[in-house]
Protein backbone atom coordinates (compact mmCIF):
# COMPACT_ATOMS: atom_id res chain seq x y z
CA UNK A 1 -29.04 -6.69 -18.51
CA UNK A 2 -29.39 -3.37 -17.71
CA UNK A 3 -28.02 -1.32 -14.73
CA UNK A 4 -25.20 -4.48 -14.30
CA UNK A 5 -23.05 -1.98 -12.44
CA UNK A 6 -25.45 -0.89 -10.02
CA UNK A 7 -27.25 -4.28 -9.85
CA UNK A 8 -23.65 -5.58 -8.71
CA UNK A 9 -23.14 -3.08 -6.13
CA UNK A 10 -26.87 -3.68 -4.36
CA UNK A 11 -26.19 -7.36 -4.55
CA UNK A 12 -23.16 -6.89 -2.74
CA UNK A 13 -24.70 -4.31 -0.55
CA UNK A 14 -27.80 -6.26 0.37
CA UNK A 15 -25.62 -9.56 0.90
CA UNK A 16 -23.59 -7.82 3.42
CA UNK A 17 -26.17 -5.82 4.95
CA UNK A 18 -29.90 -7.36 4.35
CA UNK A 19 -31.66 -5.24 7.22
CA UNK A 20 -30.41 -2.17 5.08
CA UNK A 21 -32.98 0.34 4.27
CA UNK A 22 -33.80 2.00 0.61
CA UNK A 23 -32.52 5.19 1.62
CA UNK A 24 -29.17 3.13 2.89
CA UNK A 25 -28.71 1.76 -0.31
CA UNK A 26 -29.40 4.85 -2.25
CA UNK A 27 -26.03 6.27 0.00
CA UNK A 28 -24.32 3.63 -0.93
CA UNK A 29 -25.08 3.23 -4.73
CA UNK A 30 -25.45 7.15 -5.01
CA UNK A 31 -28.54 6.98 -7.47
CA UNK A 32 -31.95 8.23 -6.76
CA UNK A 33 -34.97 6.01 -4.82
CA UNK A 34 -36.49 5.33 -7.50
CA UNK A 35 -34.14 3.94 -9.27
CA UNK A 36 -32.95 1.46 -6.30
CA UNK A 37 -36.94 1.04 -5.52
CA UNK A 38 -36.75 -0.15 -9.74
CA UNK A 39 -33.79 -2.45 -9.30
CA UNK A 40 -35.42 -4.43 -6.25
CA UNK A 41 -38.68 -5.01 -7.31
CA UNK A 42 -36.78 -6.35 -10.74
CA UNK A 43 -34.50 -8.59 -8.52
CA UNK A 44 -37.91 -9.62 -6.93
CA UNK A 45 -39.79 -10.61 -9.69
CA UNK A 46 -36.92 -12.19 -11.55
CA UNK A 47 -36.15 -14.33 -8.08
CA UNK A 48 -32.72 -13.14 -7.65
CA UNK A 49 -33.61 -11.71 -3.81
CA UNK A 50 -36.48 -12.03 -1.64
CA UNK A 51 -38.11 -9.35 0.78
CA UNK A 52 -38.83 -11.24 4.19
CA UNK A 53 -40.81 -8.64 6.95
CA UNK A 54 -39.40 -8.32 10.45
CA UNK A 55 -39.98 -6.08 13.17
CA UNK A 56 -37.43 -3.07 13.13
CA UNK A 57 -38.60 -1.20 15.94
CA UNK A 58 -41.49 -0.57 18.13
CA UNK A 59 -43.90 1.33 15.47
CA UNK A 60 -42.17 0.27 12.09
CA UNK A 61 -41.49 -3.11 10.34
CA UNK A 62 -38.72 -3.68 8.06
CA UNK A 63 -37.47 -6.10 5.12
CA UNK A 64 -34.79 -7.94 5.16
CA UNK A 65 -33.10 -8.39 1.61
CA UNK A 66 -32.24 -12.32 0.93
CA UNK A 67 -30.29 -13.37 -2.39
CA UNK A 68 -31.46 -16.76 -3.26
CA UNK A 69 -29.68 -19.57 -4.77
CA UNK A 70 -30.76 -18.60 -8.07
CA UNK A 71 -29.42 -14.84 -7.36
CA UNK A 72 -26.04 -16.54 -5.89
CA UNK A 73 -25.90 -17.81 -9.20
CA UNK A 74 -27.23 -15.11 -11.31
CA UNK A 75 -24.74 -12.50 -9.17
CA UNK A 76 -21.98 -15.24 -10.50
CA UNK A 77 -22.59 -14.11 -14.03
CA UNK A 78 -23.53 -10.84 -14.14
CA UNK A 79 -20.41 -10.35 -12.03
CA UNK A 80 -18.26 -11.86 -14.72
CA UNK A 81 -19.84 -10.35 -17.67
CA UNK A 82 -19.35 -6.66 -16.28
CA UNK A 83 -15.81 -7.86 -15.85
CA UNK A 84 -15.80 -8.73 -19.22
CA UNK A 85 -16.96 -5.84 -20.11
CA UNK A 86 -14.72 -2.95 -18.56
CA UNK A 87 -11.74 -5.00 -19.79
CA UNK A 88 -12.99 -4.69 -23.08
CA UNK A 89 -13.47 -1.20 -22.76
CA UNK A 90 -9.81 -1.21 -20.93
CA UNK A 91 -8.10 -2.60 -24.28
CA UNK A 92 -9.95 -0.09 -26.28
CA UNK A 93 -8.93 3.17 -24.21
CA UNK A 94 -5.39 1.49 -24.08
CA UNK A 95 -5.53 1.67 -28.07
CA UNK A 96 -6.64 5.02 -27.73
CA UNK A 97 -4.24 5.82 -25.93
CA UNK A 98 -1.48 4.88 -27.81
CA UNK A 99 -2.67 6.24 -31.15
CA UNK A 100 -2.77 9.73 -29.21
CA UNK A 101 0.70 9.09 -27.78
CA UNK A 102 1.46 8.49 -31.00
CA UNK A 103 0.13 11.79 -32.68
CA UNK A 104 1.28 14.31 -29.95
CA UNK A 105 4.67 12.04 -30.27
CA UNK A 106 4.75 12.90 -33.72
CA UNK A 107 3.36 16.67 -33.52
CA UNK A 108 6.05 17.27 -30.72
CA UNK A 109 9.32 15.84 -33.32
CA UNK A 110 7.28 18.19 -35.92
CA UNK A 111 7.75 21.16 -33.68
CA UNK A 112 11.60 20.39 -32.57
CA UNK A 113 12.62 20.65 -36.19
């Protein structure tokens, strides 16, 4: 899946806060409306969350965002394969870390001699 990162975020996001607006989440993920406007409609269509109408104020109506059971689920595993994820890309900057240790280790006995 793409976006996982940001998809995690809104999930959260919307889960905590389901009368928050597009331009709310957009703050909060800090990518363009577009891009969150992309990610819902995907959630939508793939029955992760659900748009429900209410009334917001006195001339507007508003959604509210609702995971479903199936995006409970679905938040489950995308949640653990990003996990999986950064701490594969943990161990490898780790090993890059300690190859470069080990070259400026080496460079700085080089230049003590």
């Amino acid at each position: 899946m793409k976006n996982i990162g940001e998809t995690i975020k809104l999930l959260e996001h919307i889960q905590d806060n389901p009368e928050a607006t597009q331009r709310e989440l957009v703050a909060e993920l800090d990518v363009s409306l577009g891009k969150v406007n992309f990610l819902v409609r995907s959630l939508v269509e793939k029955g992760i969350i659900k748009l429900q109408r209410f009334k917001k104020s006195h001339n507007k109506m508003g959604y509210l965002y609702i995971i479903t059971p199936k995006g409970m689920s679905e938040k489950a595993v995308i949640t653990r394969k990003f996990l999986e994820n950064k701490i594969a890309e943990y161990d490898r900057l780790k090993e890059e870390i300690e190859k470069l240790k080990s070259v400026v280790g080496v460079a700085a006995e080089a230049e003590g001699d």
